[in-house]
Protein backbone atom coordinates (compact mmCIF):
# COMPACT_ATOMS: atom_id res chain seq x y z
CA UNK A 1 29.10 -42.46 -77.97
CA UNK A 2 32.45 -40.80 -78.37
CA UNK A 3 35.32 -40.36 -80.31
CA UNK A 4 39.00 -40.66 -80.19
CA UNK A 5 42.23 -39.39 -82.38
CA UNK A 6 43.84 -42.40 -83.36
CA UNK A 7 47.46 -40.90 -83.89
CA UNK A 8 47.47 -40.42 -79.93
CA UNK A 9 46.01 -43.84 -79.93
CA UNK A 10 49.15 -45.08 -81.53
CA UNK A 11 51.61 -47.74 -79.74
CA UNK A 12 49.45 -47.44 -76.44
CA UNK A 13 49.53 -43.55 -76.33
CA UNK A 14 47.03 -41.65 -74.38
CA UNK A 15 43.94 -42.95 -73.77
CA UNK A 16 41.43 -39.60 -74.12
CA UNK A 17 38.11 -39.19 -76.20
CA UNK A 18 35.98 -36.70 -77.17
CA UNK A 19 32.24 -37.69 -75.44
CA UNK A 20 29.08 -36.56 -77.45
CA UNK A 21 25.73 -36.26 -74.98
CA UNK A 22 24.45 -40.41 -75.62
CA UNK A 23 24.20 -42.62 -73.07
CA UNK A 24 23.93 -41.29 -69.87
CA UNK A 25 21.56 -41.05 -66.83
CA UNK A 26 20.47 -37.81 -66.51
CA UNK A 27 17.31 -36.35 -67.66
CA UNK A 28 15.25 -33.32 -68.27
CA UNK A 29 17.11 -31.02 -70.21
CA UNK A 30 20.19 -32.51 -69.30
CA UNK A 31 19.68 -35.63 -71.22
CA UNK A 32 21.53 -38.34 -71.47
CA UNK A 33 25.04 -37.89 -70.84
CA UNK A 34 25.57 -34.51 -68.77
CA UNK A 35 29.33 -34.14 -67.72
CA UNK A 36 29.02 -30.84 -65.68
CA UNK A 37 28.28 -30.00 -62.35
CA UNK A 38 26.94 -26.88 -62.26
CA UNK A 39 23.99 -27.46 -64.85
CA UNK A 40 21.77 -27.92 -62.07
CA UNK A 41 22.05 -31.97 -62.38
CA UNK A 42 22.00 -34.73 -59.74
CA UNK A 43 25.54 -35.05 -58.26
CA UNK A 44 24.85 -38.62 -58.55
CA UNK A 45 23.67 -38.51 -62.29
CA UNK A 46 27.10 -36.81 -63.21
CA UNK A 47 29.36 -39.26 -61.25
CA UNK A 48 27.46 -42.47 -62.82
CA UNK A 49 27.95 -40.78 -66.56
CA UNK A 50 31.06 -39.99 -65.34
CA UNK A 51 31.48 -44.03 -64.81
CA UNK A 52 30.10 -44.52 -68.38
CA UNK A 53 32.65 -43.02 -69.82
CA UNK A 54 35.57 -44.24 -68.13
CA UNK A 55 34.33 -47.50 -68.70
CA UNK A 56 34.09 -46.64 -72.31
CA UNK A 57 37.29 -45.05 -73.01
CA UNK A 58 39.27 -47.25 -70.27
CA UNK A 59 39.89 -44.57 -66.84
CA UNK A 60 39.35 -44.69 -63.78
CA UNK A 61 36.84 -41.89 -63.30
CA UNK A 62 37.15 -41.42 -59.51
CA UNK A 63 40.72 -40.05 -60.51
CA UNK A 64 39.41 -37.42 -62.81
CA UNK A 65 40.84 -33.60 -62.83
CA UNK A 66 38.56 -30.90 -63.55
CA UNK A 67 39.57 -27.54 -65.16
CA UNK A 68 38.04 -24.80 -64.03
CA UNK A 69 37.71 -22.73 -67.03
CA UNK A 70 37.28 -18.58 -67.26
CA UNK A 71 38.42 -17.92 -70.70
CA UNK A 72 41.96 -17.23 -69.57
CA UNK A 73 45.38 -18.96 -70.55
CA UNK A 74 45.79 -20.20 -67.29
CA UNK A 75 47.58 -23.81 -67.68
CA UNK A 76 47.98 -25.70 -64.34
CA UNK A 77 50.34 -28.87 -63.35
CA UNK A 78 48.04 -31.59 -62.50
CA UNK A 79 49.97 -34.72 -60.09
CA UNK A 80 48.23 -37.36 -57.89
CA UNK A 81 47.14 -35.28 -55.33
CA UNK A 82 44.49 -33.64 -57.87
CA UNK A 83 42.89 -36.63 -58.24
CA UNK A 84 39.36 -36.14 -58.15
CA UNK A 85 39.03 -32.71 -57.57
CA UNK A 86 36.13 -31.09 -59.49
CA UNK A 87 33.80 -34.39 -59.28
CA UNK A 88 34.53 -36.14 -56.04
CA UNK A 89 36.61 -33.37 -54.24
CA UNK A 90 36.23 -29.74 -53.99
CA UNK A 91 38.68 -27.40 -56.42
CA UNK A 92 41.55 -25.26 -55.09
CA UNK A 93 42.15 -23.57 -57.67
CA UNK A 94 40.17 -20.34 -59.47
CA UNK A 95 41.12 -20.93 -62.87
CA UNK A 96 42.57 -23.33 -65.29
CA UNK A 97 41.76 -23.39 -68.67
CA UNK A 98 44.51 -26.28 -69.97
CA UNK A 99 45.82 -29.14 -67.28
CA UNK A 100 49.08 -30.45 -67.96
CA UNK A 101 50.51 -34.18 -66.26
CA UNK A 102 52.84 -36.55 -66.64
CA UNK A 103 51.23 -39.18 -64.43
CA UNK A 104 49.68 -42.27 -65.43
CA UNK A 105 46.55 -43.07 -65.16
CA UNK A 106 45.05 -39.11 -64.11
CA UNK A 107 42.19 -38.19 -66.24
CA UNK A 108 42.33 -34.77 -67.43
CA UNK A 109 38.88 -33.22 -68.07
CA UNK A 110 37.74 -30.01 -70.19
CA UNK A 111 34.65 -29.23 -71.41
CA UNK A 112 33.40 -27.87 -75.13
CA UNK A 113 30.76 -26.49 -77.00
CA UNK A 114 31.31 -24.00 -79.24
CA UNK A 115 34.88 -23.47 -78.00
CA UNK A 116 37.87 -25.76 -78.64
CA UNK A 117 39.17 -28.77 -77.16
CA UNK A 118 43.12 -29.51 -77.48
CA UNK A 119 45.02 -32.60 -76.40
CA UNK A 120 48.27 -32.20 -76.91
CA UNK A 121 50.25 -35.52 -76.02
CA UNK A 122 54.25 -36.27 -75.81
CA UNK A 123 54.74 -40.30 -76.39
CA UNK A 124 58.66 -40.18 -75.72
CA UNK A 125 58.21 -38.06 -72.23
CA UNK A 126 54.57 -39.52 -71.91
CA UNK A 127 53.28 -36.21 -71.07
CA UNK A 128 49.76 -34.78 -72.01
CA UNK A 129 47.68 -31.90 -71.69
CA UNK A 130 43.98 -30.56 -72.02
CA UNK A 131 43.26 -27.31 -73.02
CA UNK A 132 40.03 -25.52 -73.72
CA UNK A 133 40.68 -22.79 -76.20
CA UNK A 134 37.70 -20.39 -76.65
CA UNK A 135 38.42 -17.80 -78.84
CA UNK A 136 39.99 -15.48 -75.35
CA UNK A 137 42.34 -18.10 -74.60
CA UNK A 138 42.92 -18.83 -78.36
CA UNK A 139 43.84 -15.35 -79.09
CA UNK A 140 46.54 -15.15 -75.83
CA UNK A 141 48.20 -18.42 -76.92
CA UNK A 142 47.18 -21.04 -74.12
CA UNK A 143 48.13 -23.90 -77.10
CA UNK A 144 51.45 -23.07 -77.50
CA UNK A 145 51.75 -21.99 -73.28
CA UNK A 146 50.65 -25.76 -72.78
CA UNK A 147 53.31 -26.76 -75.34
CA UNK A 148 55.95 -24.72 -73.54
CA UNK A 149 54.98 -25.76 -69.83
CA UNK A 150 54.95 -29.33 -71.12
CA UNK A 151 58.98 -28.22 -72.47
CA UNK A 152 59.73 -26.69 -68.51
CA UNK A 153 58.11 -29.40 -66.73
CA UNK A 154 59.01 -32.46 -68.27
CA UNK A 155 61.32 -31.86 -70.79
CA UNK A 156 59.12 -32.17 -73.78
CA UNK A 157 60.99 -31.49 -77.37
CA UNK A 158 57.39 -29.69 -78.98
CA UNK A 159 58.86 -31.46 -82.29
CA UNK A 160 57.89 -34.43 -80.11
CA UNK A 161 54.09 -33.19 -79.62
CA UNK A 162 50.81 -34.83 -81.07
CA UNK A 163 48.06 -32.53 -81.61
CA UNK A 164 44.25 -33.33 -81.37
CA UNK A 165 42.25 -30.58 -82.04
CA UNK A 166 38.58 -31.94 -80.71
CA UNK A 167 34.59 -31.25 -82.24
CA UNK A 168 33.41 -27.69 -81.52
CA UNK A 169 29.95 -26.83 -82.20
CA UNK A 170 29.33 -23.54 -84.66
CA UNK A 171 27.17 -21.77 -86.90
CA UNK A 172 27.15 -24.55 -89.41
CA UNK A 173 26.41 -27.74 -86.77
């Protein structure tokens, strides 16, 4: 089960979606559909649900970026040499809290609870970026540094920029 915005759906934007926890392999506490790797899960458990969901949203999940997230604004260019770092390759990085890219096909992945997920998408410079925006990252502006980074690195007019703002859990749900 997951979810999508359909504006960055539009005219074949960016694929993306928003996973819930159904209909995955892992179990325990970590049931069904655990998407982290440092819950204490089966490596292999993550990179099959991992496979779930690419098949379900359409990417190739062997190509998937991790952020490394620390509650920062810290908003890092992503290109093909990322690929897979996080879930099949080791990080080099310390922190990154929003991934920006312009190439096709690289999966960019955050994770949520009770903080924030952004996608924030250009369809004329087909750029896109993740960002996870807890309330420390929220309050230094890593939304609009994403938006501006996107401007630097690729050109992006932010009049240009859809905006998903993702499910968050709170007091309510």
């Amino acid at each position: 089960v997951w979810f999508s915005a359909p504006r960055l759906n539009a005219d074949g934007g960016a694929v993306h979606g928003f996973s819930s926890r159904l209909g995955g392999v892992s179990r325990g506490y970590l049931t069904s559909l655990n998407l982290g790797t440092s819950r204490g899960d089966q490596m292999e458990h993550v990179r099959e649900n991992w496979r779930r969901c690419g098949e379900a949203v359409g990417f190739d999940s062997t190509k998937t970026v991790f952020s490394q997230q620390v509650h920062r604004d810290d908003v890092r260019v992503v290109t093909e040499a990322d690929c897979g770092k996080g879930l099949y390759r080791e990080r080099d990085y310390d922190s990154a809290d929003g991934l920006v890219t312009n190439c096709p096909g690289i999966p960019l992945a955050i994770f949520s609870a009770d903080c924030i997920p952004v996608l924030l998408y250009d369809p004329v410079k087909k750029a896109i970026a993740a960002v996870h925006s807890g309330w420390r990252g929220t309050s230094l502006g890593i939304a609009p540094q994403a938006v501006q980074k996107l401007a630097a690195r690729y050109g992006s007019d932010p009049h240009d920029i859809l905006v998903a703002i993702g499910p968050g859990i709170g007091p309510c749900c």
